[in-house]
PDB file of N, CA and C in Angstrom:
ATOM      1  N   UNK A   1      26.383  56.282 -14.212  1.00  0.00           N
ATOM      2  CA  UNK A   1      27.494  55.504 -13.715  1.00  0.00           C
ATOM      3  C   UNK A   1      27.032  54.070 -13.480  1.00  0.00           C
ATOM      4  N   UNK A   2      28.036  53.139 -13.508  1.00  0.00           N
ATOM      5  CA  UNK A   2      27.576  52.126 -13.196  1.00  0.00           C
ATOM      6  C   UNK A   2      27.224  51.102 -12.123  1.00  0.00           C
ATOM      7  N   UNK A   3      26.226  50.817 -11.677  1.00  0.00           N
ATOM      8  CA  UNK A   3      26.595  49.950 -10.479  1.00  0.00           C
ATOM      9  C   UNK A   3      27.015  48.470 -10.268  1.00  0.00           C
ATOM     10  N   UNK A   4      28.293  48.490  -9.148  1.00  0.00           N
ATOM     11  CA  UNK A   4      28.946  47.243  -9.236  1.00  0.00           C
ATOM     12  C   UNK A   4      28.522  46.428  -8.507  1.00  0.00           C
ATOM     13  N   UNK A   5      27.234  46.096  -8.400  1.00  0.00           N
ATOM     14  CA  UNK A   5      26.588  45.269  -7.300  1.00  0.00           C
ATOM     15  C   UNK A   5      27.118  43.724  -7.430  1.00  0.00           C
ATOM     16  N   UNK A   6      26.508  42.725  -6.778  1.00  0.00           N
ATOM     17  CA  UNK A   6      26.680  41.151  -6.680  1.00  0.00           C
ATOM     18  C   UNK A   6      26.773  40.587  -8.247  1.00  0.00           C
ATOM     19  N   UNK A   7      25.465  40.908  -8.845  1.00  0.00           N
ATOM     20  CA  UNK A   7      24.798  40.525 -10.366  1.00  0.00           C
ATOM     21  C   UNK A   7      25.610  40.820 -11.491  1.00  0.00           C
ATOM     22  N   UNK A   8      26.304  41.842 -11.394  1.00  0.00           N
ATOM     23  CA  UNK A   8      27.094  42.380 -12.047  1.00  0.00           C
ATOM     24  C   UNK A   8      28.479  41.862 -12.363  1.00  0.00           C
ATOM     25  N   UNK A   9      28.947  41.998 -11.319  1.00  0.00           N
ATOM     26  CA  UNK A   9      30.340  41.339 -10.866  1.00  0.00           C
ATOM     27  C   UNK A   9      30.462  39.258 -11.026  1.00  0.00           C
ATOM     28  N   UNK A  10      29.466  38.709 -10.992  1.00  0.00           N
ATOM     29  CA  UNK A  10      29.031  37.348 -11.546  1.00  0.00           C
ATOM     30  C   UNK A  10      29.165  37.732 -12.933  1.00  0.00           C
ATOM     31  N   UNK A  11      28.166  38.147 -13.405  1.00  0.00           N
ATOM     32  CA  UNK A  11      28.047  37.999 -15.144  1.00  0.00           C
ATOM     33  C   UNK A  11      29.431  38.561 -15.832  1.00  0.00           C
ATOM     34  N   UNK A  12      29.768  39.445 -15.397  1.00  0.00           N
ATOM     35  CA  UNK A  12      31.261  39.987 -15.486  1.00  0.00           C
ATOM     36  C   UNK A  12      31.888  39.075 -15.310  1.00  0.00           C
ATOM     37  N   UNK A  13      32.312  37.909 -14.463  1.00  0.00           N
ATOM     38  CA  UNK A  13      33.597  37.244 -14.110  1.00  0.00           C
ATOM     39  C   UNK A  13      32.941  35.668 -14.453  1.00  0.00           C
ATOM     40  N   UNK A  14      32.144  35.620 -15.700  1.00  0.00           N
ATOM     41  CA  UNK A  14      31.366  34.301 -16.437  1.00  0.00           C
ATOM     42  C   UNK A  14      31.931  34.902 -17.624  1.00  0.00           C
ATOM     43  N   UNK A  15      31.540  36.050 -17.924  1.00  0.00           N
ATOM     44  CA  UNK A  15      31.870  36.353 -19.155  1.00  0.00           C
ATOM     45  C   UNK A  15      33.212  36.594 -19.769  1.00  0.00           C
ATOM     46  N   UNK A  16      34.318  36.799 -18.836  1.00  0.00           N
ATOM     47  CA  UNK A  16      35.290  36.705 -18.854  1.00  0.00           C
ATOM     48  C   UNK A  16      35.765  35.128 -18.921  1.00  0.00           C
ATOM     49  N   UNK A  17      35.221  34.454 -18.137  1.00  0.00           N
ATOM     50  CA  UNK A  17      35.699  32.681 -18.321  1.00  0.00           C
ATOM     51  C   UNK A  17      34.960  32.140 -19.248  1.00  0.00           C
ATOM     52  N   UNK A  18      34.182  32.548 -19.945  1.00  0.00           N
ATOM     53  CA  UNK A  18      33.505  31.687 -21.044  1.00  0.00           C
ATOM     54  C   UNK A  18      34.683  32.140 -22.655  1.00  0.00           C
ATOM     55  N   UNK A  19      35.183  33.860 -22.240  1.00  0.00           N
ATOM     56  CA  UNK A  19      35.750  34.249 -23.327  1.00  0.00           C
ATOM     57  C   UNK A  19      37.331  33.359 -23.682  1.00  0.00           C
ATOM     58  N   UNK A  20      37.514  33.041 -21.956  1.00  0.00           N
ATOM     59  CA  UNK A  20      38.642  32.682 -21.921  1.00  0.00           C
ATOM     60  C   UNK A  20      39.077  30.948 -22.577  1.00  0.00           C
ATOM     61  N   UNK A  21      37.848  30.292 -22.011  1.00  0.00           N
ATOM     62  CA  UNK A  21      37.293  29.176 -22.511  1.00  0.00           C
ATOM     63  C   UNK A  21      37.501  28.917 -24.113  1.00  0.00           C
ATOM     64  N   UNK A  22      36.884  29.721 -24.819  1.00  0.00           N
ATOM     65  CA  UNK A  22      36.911  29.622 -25.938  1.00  0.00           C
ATOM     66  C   UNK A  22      37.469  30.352 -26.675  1.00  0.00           C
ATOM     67  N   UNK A  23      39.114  30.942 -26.241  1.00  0.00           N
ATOM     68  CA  UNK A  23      40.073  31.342 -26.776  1.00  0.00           C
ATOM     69  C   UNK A  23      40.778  29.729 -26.825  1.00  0.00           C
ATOM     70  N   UNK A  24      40.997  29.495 -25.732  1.00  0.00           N
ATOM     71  CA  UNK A  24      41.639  27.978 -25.487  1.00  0.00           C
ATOM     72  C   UNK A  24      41.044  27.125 -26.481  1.00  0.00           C
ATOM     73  N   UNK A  25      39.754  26.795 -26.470  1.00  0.00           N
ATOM     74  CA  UNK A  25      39.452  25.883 -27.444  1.00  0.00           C
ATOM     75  C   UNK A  25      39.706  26.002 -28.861  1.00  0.00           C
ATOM     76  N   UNK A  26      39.640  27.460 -29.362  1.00  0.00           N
ATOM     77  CA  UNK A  26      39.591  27.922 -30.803  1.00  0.00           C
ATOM     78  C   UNK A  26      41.296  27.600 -30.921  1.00  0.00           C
ATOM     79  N   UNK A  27      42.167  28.126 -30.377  1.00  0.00           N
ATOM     80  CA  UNK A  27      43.385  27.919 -30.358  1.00  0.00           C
ATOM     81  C   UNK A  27      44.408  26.911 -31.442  1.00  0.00           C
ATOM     82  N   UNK A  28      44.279  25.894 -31.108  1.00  0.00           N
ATOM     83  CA  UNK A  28      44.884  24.433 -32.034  1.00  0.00           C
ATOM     84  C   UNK A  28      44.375  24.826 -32.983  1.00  0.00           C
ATOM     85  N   UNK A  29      42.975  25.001 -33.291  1.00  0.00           N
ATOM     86  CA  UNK A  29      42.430  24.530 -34.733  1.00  0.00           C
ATOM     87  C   UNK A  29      42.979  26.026 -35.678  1.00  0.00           C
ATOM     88  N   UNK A  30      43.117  27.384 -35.405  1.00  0.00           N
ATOM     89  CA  UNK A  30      43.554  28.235 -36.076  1.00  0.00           C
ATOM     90  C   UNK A  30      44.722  27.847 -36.114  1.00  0.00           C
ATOM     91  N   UNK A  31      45.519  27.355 -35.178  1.00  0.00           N
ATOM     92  CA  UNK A  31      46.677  26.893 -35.365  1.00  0.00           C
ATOM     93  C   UNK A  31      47.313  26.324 -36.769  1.00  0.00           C
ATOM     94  N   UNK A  32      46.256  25.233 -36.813  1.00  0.00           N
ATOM     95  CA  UNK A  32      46.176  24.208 -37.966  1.00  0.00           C
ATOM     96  C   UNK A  32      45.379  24.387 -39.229  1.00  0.00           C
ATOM     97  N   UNK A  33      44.833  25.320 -38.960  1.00  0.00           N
ATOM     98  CA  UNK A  33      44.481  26.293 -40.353  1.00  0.00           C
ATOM     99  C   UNK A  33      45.673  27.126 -40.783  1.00  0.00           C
ATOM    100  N   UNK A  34      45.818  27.802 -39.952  1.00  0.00           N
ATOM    101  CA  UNK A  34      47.070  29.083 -40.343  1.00  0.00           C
ATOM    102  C   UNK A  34      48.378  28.210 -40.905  1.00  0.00           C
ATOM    103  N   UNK A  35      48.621  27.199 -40.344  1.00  0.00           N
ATOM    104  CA  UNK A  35      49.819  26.297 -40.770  1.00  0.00           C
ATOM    105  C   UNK A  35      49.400  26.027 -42.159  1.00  0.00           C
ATOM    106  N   UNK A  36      48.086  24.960 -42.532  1.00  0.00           N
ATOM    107  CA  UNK A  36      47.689  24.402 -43.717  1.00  0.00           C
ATOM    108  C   UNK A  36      47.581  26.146 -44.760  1.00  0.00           C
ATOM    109  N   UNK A  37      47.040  26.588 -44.611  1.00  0.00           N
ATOM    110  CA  UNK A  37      47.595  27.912 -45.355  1.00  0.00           C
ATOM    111  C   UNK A  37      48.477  28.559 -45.788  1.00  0.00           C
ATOM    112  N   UNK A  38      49.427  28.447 -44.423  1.00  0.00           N
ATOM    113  CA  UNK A  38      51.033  29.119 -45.077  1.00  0.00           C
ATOM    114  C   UNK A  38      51.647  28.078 -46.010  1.00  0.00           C
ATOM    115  N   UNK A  39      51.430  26.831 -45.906  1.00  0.00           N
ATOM    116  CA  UNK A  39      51.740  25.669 -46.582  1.00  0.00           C
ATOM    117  C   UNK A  39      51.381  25.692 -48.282  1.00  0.00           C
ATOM    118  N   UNK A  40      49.883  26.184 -48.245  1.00  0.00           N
ATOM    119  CA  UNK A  40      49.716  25.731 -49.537  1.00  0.00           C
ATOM    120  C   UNK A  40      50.047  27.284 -50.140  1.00  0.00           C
ATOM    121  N   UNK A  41      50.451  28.329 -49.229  1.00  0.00           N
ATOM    122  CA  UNK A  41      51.150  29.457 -50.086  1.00  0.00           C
ATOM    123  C   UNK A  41      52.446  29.467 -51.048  1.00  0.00           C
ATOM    124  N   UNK A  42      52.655  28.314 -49.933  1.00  0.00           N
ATOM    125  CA  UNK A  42      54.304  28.199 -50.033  1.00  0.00           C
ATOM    126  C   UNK A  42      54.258  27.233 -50.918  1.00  0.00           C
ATOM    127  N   UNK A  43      53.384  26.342 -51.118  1.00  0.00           N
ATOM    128  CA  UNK A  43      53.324  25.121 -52.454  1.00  0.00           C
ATOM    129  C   UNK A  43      53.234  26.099 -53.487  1.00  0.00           C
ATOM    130  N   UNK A  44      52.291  26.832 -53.523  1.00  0.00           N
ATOM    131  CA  UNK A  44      51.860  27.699 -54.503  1.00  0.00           C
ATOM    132  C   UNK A  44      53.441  28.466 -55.586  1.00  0.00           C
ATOM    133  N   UNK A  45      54.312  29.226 -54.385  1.00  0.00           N
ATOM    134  CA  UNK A  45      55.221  30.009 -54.585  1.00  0.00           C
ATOM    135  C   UNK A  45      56.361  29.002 -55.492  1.00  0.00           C
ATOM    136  N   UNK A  46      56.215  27.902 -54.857  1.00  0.00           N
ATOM    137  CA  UNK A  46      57.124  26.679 -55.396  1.00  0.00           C
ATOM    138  C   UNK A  46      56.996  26.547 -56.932  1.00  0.00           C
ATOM    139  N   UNK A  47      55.501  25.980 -56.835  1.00  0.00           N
ATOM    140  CA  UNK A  47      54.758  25.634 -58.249  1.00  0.00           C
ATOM    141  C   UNK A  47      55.209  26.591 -58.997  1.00  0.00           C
ATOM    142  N   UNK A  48      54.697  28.068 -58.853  1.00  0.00           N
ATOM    143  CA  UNK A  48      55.355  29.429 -60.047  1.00  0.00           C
ATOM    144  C   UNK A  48      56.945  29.842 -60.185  1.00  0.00           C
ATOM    145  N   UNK A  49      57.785  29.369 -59.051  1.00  0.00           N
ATOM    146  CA  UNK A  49      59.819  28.896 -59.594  1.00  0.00           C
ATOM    147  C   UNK A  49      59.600  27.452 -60.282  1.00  0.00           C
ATOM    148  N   UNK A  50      59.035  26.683 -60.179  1.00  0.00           N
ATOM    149  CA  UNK A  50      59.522  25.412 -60.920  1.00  0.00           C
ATOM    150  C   UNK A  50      59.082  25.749 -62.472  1.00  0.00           C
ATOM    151  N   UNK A  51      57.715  26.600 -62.643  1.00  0.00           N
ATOM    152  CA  UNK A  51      57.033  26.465 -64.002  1.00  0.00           C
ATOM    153  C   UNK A  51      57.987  27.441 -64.680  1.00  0.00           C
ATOM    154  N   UNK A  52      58.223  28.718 -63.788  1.00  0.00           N
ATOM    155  CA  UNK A  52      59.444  29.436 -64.601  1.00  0.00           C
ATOM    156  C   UNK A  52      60.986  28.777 -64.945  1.00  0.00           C
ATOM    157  N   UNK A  53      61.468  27.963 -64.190  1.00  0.00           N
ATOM    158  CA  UNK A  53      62.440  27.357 -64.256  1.00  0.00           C
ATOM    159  C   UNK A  53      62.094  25.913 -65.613  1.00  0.00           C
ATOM    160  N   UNK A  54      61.196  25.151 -65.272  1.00  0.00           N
ATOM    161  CA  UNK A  54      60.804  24.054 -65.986  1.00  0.00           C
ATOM    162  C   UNK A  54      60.689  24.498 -67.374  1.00  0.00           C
ATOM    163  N   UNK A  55      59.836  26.052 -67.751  1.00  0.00           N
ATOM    164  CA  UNK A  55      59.402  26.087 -69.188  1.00  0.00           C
ATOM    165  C   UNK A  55      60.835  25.996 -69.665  1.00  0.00           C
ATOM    166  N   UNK A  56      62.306  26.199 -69.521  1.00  0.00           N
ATOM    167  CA  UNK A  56      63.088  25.637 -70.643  1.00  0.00           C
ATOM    168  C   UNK A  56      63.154  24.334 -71.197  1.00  0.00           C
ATOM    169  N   UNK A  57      62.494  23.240 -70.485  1.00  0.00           N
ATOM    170  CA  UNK A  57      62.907  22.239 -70.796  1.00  0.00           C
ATOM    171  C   UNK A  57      61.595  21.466 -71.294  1.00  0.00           C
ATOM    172  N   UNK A  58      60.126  22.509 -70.945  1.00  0.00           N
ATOM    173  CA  UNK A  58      58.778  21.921 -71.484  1.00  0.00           C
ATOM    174  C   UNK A  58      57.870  20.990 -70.544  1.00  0.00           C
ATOM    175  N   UNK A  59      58.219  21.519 -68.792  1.00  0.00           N
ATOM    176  CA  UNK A  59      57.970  21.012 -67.518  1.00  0.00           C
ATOM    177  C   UNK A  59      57.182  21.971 -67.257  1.00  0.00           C
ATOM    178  N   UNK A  60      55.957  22.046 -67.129  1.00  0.00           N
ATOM    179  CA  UNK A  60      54.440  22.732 -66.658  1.00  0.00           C
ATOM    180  C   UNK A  60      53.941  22.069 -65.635  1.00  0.00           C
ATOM    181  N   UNK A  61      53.537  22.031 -64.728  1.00  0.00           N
ATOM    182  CA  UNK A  61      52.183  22.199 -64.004  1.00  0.00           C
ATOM    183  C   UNK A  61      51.527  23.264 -63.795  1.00  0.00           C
ATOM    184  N   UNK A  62      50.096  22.964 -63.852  1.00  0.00           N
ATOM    185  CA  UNK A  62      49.067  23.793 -63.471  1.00  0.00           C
ATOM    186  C   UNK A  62      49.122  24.526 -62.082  1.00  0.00           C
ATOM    187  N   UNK A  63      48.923  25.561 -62.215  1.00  0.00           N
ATOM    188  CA  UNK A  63      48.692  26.093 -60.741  1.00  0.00           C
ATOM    189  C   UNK A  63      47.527  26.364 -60.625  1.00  0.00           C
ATOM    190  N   UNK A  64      46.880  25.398 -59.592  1.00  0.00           N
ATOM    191  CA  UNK A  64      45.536  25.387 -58.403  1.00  0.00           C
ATOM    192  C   UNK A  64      45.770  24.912 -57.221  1.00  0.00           C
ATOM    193  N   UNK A  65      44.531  25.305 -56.460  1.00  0.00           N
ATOM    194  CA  UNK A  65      44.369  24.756 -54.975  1.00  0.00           C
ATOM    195  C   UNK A  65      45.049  23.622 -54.877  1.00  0.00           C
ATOM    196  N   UNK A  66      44.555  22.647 -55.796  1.00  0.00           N
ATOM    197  CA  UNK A  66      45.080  21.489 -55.245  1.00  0.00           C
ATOM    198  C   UNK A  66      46.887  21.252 -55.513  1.00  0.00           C
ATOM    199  N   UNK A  67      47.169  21.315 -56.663  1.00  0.00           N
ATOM    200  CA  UNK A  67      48.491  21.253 -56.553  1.00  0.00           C
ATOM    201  C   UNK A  67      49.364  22.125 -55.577  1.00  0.00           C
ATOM    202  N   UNK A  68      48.874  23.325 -55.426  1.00  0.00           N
ATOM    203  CA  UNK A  68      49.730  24.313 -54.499  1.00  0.00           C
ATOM    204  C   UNK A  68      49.094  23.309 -52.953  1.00  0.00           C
ATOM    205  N   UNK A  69      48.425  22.775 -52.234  1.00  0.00           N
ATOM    206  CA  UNK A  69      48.300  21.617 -50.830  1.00  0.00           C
ATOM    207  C   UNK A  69      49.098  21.115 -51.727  1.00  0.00           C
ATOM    208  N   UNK A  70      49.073  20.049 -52.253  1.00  0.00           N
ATOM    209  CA  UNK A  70      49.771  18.656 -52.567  1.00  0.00           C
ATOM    210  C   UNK A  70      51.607  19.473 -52.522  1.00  0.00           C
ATOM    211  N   UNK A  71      51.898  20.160 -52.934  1.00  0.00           N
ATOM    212  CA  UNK A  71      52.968  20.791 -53.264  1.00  0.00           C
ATOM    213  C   UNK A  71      53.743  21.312 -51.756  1.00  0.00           C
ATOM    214  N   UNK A  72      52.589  21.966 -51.352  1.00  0.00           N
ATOM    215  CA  UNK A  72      52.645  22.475 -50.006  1.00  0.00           C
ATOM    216  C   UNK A  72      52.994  21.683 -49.008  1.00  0.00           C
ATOM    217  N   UNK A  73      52.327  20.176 -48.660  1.00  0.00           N
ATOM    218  CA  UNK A  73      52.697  19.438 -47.466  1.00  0.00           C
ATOM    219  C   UNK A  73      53.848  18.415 -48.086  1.00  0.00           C
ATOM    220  N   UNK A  74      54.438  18.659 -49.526  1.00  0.00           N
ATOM    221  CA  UNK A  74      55.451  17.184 -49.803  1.00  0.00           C
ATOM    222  C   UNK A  74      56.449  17.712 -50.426  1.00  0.00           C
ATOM    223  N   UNK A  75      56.250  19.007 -51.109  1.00  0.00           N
ATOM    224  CA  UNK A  75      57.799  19.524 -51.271  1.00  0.00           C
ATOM    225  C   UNK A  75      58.426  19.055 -52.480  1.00  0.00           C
ATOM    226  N   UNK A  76      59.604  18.833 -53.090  1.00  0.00           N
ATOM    227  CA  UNK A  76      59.723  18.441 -54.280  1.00  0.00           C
ATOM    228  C   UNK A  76      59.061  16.790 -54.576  1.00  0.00           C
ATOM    229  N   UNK A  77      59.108  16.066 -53.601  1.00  0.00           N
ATOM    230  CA  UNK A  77      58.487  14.817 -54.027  1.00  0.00           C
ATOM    231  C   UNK A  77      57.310  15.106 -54.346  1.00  0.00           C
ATOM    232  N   UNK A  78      56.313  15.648 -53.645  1.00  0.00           N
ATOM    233  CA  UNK A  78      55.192  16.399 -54.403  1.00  0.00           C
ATOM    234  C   UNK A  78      55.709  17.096 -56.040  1.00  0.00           C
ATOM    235  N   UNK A  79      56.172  17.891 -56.312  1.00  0.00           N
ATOM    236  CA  UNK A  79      56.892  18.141 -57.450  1.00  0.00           C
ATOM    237  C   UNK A  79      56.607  16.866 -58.916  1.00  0.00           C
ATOM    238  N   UNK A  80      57.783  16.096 -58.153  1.00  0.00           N
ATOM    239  CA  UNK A  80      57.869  14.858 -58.720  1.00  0.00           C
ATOM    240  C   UNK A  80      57.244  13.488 -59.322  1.00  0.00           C
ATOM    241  N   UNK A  81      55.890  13.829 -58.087  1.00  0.00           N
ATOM    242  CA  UNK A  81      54.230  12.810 -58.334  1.00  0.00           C
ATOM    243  C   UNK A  81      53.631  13.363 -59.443  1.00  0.00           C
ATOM    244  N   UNK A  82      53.551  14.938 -59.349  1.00  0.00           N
ATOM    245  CA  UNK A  82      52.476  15.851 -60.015  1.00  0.00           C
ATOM    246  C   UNK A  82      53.312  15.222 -61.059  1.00  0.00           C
ATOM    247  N   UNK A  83      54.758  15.258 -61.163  1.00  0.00           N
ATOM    248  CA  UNK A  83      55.181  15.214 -63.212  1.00  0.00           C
ATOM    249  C   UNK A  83      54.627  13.911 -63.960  1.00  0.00           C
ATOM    250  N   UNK A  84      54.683  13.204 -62.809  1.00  0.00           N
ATOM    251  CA  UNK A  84      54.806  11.350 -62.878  1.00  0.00           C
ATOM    252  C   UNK A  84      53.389  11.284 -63.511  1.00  0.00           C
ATOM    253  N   UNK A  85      52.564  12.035 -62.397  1.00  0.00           N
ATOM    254  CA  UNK A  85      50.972  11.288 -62.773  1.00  0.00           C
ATOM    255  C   UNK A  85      50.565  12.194 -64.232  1.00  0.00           C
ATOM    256  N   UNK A  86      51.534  13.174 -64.667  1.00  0.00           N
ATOM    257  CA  UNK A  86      51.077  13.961 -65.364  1.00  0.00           C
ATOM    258  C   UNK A  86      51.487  13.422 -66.853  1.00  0.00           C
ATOM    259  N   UNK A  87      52.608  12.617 -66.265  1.00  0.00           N
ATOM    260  CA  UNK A  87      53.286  11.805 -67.652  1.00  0.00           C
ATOM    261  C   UNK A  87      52.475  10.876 -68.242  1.00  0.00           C
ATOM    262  N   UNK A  88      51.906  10.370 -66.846  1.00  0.00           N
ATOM    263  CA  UNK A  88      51.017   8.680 -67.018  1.00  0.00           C
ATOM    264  C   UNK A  88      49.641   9.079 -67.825  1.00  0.00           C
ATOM    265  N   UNK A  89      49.024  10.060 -67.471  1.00  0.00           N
ATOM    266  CA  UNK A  89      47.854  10.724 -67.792  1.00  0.00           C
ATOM    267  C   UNK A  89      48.051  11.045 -69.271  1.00  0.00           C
ATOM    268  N   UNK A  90      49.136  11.140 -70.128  1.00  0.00           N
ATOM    269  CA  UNK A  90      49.283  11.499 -71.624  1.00  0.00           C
ATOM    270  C   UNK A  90      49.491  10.080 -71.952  1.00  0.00           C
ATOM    271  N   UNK A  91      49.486   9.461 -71.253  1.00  0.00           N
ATOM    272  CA  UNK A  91      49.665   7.989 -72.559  1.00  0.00           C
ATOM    273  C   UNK A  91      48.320   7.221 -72.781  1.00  0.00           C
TER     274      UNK A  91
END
């Protein structure tokens, strides 16, 4: 069994505020990961309706990391850069 002496009950109620500590701190930044993630899922999901929608007319982008962020935090104006710089890049 265990004993609940002085020593015990300290390291116990440190270890509890250090856990607590650095729930708080970790907090924001998963925050802002988990956001930047669902984001570039959701760029991603975008990118594969536009390329299915676009191939009638001969409108591709690539799907990668980067276009699915870029896609992810700007939305069709993102869309719209990717075609632009993609136009400029063939001449």
């Amino acid at each position: 069994m265990i004993n609940f002496d002085l020593n015990f009950m300290i390291a116990l109620f440190f270890g509890i505020l250090v856990l607590y500590i650095l729930a708080r701190l970790l907090y924001l930044p998963m925050r802002i990961i988990m956001r930047f993630l669902g984001n570039t899922v959701m760029g991603a999901i975008m990118l594969a309706l536009f390329n299915l929608a676009g191939a009638y007319w001969g409108l591709q982008i690539g799907i990668n990391v980067i276009t699915a962020v870029i896609i992810g935090f700007l939305g069709i104006p993102g869309i719209i850069m990717l075609l632009i710089l993609q136009r400029v890049t063939m001449l």
